[in-house]
Protein backbone atom coordinates (compact mmCIF):
# COMPACT_ATOMS: atom_id res chain seq x y z
CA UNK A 1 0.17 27.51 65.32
CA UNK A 2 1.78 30.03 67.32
CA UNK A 3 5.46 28.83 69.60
CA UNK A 4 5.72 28.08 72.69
CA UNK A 5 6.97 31.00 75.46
CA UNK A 6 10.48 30.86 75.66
CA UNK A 7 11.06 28.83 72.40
CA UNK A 8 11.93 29.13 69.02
CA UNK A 9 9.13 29.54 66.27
CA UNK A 10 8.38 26.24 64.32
CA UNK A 11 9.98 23.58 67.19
CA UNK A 12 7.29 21.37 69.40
CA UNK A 13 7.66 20.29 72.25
CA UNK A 14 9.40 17.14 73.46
CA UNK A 15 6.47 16.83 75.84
CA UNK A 16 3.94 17.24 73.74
CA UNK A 17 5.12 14.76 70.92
CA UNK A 18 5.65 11.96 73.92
CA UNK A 19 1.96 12.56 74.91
CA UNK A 20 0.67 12.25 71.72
CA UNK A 21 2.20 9.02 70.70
CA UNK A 22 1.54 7.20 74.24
CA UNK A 23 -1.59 7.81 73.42
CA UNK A 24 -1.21 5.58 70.79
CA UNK A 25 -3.11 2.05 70.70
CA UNK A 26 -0.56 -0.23 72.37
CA UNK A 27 0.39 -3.10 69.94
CA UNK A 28 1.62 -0.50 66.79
CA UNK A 29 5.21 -1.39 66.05
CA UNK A 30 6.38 2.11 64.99
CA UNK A 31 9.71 3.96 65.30
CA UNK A 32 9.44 7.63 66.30
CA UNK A 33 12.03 10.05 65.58
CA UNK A 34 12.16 13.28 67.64
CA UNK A 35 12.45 17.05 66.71
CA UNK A 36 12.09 17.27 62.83
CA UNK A 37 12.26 13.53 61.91
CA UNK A 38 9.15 11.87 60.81
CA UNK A 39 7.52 8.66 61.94
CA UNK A 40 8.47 6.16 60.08
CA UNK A 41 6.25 2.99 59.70
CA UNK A 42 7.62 -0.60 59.42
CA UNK A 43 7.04 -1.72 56.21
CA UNK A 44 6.34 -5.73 54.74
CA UNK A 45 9.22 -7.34 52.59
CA UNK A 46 8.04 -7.42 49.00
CA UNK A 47 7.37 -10.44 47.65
CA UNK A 48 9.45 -11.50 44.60
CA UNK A 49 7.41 -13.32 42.15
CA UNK A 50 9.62 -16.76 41.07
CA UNK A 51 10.01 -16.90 37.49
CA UNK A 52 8.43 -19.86 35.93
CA UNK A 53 10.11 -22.27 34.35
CA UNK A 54 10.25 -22.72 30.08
CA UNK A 55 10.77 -19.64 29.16
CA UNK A 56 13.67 -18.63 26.07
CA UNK A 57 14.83 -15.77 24.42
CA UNK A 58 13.48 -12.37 25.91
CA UNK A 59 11.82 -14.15 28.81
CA UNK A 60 8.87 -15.21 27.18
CA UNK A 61 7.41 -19.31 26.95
CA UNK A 62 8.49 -21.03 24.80
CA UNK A 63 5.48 -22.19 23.86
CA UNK A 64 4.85 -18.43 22.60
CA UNK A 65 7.62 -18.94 19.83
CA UNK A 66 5.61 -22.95 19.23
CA UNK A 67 2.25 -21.66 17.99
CA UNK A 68 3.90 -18.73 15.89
CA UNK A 69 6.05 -21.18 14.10
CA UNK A 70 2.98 -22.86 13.57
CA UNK A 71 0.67 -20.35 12.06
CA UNK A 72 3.68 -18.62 10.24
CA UNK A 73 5.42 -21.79 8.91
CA UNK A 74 3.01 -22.87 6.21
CA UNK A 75 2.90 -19.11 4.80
CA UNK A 76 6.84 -18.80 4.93
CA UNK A 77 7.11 -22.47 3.11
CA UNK A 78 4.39 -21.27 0.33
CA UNK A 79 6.15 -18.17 -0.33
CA UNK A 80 9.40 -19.94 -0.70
CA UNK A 81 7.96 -22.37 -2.93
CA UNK A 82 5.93 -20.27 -5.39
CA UNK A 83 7.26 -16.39 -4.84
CA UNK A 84 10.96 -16.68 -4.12
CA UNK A 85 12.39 -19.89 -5.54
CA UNK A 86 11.14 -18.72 -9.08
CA UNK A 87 12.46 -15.46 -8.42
CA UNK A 88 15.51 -16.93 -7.59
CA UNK A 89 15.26 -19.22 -11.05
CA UNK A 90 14.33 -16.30 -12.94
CA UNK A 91 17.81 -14.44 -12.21
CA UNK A 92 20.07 -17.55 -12.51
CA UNK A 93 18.02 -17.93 -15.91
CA UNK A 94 19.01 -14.06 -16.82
CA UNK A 95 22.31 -15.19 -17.47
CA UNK A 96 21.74 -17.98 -19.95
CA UNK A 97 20.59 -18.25 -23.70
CA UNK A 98 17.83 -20.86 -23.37
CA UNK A 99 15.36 -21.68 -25.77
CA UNK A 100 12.07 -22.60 -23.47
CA UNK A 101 11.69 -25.91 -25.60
CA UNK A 102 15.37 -26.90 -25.45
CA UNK A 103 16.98 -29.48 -22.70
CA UNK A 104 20.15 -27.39 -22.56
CA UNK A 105 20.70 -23.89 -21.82
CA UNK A 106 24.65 -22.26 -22.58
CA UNK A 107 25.67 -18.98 -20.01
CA UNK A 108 25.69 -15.88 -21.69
CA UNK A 109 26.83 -13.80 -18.26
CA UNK A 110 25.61 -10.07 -18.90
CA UNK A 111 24.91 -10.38 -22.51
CA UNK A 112 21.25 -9.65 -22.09
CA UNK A 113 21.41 -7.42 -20.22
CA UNK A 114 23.66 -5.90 -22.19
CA UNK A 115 21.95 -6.47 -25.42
CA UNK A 116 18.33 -5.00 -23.83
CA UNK A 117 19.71 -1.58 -23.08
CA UNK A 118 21.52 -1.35 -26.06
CA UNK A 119 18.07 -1.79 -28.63
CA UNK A 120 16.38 1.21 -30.02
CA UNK A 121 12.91 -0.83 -29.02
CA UNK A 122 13.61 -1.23 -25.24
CA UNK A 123 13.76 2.92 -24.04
CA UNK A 124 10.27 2.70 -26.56
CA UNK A 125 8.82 -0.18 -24.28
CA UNK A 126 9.95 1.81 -21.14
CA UNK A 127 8.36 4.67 -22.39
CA UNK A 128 4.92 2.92 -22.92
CA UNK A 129 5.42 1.36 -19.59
CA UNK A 130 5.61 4.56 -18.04
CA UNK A 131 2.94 6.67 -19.65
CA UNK A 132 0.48 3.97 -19.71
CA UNK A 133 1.70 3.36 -15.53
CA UNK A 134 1.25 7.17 -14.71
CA UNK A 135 -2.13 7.35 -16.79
CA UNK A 136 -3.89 4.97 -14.96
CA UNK A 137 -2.66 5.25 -11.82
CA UNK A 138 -3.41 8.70 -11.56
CA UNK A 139 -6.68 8.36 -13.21
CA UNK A 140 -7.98 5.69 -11.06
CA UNK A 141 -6.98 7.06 -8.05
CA UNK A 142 -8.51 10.72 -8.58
CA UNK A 143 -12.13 9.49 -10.61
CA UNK A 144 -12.06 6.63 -7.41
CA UNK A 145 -11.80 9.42 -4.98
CA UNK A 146 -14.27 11.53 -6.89
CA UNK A 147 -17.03 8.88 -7.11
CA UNK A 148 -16.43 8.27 -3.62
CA UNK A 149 -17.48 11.42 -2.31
CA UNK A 150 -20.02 11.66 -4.53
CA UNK A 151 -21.75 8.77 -3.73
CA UNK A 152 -20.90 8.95 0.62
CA UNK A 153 -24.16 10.91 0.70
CA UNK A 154 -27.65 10.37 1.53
CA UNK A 155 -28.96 9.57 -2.45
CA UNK A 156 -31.21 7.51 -3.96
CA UNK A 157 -30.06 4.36 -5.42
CA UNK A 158 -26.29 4.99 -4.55
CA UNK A 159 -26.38 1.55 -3.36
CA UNK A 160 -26.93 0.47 -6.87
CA UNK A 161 -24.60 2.69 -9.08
CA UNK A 162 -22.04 1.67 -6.21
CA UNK A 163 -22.31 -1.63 -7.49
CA UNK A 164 -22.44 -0.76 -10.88
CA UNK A 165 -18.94 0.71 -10.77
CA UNK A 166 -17.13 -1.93 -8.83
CA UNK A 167 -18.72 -4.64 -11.07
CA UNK A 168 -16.12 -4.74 -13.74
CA UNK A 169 -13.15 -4.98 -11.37
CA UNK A 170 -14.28 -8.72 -11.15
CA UNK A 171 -14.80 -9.55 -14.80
CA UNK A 172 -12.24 -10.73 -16.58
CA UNK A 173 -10.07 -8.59 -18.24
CA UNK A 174 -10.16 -10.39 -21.62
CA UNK A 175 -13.91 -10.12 -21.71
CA UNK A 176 -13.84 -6.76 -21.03
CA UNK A 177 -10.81 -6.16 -24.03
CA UNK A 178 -13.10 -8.06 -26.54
CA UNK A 179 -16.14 -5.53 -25.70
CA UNK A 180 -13.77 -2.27 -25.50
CA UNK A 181 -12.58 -3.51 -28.90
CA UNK A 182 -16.39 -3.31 -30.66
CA UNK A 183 -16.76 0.24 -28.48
CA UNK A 184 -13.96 1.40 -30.08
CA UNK A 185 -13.58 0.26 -33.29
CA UNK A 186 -13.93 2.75 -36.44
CA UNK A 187 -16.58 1.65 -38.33
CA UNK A 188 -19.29 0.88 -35.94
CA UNK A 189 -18.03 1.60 -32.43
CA UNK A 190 -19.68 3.48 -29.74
CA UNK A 191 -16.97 6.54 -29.42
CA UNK A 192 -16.10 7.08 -33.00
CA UNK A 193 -20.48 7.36 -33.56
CA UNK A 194 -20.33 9.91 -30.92
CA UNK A 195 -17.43 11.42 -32.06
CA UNK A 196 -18.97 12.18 -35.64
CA UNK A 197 -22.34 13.43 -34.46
CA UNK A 198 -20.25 15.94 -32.49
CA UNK A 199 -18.45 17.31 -35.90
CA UNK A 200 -15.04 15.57 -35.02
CA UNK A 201 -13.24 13.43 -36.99
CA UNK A 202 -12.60 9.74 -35.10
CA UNK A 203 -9.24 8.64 -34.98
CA UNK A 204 -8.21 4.92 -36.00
CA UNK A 205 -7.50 3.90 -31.89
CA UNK A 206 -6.43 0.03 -33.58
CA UNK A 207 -3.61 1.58 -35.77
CA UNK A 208 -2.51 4.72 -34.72
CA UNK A 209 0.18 3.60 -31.58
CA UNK A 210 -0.63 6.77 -29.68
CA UNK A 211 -4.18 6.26 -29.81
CA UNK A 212 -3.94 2.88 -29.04
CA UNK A 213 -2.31 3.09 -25.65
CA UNK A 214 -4.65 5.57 -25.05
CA UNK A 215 -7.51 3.56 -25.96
CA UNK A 216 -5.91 0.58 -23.60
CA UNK A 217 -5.49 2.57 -21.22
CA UNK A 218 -8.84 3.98 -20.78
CA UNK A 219 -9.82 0.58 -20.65
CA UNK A 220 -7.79 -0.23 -17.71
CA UNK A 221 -9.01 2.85 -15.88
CA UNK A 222 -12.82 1.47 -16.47
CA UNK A 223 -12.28 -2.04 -15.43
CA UNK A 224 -10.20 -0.78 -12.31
CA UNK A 225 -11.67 2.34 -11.17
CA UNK A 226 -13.89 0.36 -8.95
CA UNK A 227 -11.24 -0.71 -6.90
CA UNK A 228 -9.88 2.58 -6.00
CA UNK A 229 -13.27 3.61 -5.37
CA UNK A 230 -14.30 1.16 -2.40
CA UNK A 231 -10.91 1.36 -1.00
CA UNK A 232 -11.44 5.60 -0.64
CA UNK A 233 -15.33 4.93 -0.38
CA UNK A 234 -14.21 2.79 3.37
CA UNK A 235 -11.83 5.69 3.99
CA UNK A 236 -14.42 7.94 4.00
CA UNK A 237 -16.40 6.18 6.60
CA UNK A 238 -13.38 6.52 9.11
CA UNK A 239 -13.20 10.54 8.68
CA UNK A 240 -13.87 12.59 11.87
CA UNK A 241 -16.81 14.70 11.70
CA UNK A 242 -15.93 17.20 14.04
CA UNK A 243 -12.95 18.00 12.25
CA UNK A 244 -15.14 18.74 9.36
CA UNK A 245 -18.06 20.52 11.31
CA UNK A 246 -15.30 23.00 12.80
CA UNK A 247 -13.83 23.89 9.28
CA UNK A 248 -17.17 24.77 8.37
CA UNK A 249 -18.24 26.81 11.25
CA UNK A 250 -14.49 28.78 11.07
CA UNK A 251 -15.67 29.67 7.77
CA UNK A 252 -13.37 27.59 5.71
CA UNK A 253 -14.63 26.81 2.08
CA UNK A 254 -15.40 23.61 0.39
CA UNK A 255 -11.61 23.64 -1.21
CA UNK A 256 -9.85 24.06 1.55
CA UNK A 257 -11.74 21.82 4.18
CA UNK A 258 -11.26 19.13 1.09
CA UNK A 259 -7.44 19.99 1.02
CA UNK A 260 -6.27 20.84 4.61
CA UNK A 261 -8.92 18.96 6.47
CA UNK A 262 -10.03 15.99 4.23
CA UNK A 263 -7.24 14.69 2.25
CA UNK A 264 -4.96 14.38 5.22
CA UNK A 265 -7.29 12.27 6.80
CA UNK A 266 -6.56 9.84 3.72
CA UNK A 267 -3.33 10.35 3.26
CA UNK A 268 -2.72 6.89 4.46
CA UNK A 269 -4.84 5.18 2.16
CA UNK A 270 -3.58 6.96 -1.02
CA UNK A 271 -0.08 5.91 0.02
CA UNK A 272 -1.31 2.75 -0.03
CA UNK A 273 -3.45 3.07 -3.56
CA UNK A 274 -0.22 4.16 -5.06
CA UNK A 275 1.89 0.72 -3.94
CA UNK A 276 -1.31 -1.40 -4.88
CA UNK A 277 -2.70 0.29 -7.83
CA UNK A 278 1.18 0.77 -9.08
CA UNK A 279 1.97 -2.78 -9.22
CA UNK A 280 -1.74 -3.87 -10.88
CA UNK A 281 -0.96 -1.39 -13.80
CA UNK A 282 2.69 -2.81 -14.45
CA UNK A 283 1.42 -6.44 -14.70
CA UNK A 284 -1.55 -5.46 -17.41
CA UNK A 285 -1.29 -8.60 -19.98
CA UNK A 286 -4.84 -9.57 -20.79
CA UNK A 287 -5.94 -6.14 -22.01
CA UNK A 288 -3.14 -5.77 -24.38
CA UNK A 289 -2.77 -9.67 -25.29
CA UNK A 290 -6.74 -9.24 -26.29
CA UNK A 291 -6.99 -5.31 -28.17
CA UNK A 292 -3.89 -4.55 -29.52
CA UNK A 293 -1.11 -7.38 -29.04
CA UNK A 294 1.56 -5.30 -28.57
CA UNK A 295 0.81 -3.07 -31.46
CA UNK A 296 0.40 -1.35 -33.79
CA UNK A 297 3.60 -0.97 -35.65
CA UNK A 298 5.53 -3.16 -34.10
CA UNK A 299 5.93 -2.46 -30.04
CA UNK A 300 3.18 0.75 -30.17
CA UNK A 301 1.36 -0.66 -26.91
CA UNK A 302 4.04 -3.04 -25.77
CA UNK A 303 5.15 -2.79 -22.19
CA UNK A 304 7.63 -4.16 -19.71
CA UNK A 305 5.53 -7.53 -18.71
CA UNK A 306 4.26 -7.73 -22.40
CA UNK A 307 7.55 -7.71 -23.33
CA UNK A 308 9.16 -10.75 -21.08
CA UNK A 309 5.65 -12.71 -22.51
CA UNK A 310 6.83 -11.90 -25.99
CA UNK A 311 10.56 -12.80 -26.00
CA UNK A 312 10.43 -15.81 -23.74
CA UNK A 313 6.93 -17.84 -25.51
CA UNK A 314 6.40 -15.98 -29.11
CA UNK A 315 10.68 -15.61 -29.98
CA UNK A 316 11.92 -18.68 -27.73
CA UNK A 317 14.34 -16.53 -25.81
CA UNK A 318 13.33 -17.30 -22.24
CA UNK A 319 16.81 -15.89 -21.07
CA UNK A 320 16.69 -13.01 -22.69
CA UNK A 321 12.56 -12.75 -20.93
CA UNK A 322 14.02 -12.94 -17.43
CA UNK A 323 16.67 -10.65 -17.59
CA UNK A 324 13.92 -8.03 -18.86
CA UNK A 325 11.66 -9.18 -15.79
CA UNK A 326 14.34 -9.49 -13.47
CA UNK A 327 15.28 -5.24 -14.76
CA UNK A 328 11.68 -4.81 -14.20
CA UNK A 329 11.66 -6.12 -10.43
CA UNK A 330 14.31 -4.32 -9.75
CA UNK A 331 12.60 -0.90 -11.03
CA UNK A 332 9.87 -1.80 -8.79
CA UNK A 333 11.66 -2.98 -5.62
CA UNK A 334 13.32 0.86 -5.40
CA UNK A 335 9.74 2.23 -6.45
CA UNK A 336 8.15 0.45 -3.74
CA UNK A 337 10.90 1.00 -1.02
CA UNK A 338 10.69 5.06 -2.23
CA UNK A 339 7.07 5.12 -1.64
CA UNK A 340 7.11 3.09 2.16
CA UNK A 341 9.66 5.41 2.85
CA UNK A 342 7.77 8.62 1.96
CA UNK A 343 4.84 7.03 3.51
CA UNK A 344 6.71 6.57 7.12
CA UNK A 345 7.97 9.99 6.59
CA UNK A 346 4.21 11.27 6.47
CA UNK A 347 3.19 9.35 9.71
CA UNK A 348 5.60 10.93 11.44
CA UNK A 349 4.64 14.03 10.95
């Protein structure tokens, strides 16, 4: 809008503003500043909410902080009572000699502790612990993951053979020992029959220790790999289909959209296979107790939780048992707290 005559360039005229607010409806409390100021309009006060009344620590009711301690109490008091107050007993019991049938029990201090790093047996247990932990974590986790995609498409009867393979995660464990023992025992099992109509010569899996850990542990893996397998079989129903529809129209091939595109899509569940799957292989006792009893030869298939079962019921040392479980919790307290940590570390990123 082009200035006045006589005036400077971007500056109204008194005149004009007048005129146009007079022509304002009359009742309009407003407050008109001249030249470059703008018109300002009376605003209401706001209104200031009161705060009600009962409320504690962060401002919130207290009857917020009532129903939690009422849903969370009960939990809190049965994990004192049957999780930490025998964890607690189990330490303090570390550091006696106590025979579990004996009245008295004398303190040893570090003696057992002492005394279980310094056998030959105990790095022999450890190391059966940790093959035998390794194995079937490892081999649960990658035939669960396998079956799952396989059977996450469109087939016939997958609803079947799905059930099929979680069926003997709920059978019981000795059961399942007693039949593993027929299948693989030398004279008439199942794998060493197999094993000779192929031309190769079946090993004795009951006395040879190396075959016998291997033999309970591919056990294990069969009962359990049904667990794994639902657990990465619901995974899979959560995984974003475009994602995968763009890696295959970019061109990618089946091994890379299954590395870069799939698998970090799951990353969250495997993190938490490892913790769960982890901490089911460590406690194995049936499965040994039944096929091999700690044997052959001694400790050949003994492990850490065999081990505290062994020394506190079958040698009376119950002192001596719960140092070796207390060294075991430990173990798995800094294994757990490295894997949450590398799993927070992944979400992150």
């Amino acid at each position: 809008m082009s200035a006045p005559l006589g005036g400077v360039p971007g500056e109204q005229s008194v005149a004009g503003t007048d005129r146009q607010f007079s022509e304002l409806p009359s009742g309009i409390n407003q407050t008109v500043a001249k030249g470059r100021k703008a018109a300002r309009v009376r605003s209401w006060p706001e209104r200031v909410l009161p705060t009600p009344p009962g409320r504690g620590w962060r401002n919130r009711p207290w009857r917020d902080y009532a129903l939690f301690t009422v849903l969370v109490a009960p939990n809190l008091i049965l994990l004192g009572l049957f999780v930490y107050r025998p964890l607690i007993d189990n330490v303090r019991l570390s550091f006696t000699d106590w025979n579990i049938s004996a009245t008295t029990l004398s303190w040893v201090g570090f003696d057992n502790y002492t005394e279980w790093f310094g056998r030959d047996d105990s790095w022999q247990i450890v190391g059966n612990t940790v093959v035998f932990t390794l194995a079937a974590v490892l081999g649960s986790m990658i035939l669960g993951l396998a079956l799952a995609l396989l059977l996450d498409r469109k087939l016939l009867g997958r609803n079947v053979v799905r059930s099929a393979i979680f069926a003997p995660y709920v059978i019981s464990g000795a059961a399942i020992g007693v039949g593993f023992q027929f299948i693989f025992d030398p004279g008439f099992g199942l794998i060493p029959d197999l094993l000779q109509r192929m031309g190769i010569h079946s090993p004795d899996f009951a006395q040879d220790p190396h075959w016998a850990l291997f033999m309970i542990t591919v056990t294990y893996i069969w009962k359990n790999l049904g667990y794994s397998f639902v657990i990465y079989l619901a995974a899979l129903q959560g995984v974003r289909a475009d994602l995968m529809e763009a890696a295959e129209i970019d061109g990618a091939s089946r091994w890379t959209t299954f590395t870069r595109v799939l698998l970090p899509q799951l990353r969250p569940t495997t993190y938490f296979l490892s913790i769960t799957v982890l901490l089911n292989s460590l406690q194995v006792f049936d499965l040994i107790n039944v096929m091999t009893r700690g044997g052959p030869i001694g400790t050949g298939t003994t492990t850490m939780i065999y081990q505290v079962y062994r020394e506190s019921w079958v040698n009376q040392r119950a002192g001596y048992g719960a140092a070796v479980a207390t060294i075991m919790f430990l173990v798995l307290l800094i294994v757990t707290l490295i894997q949450v940590r590398v799993m927070d570390r992944g979400d992150e990123k």
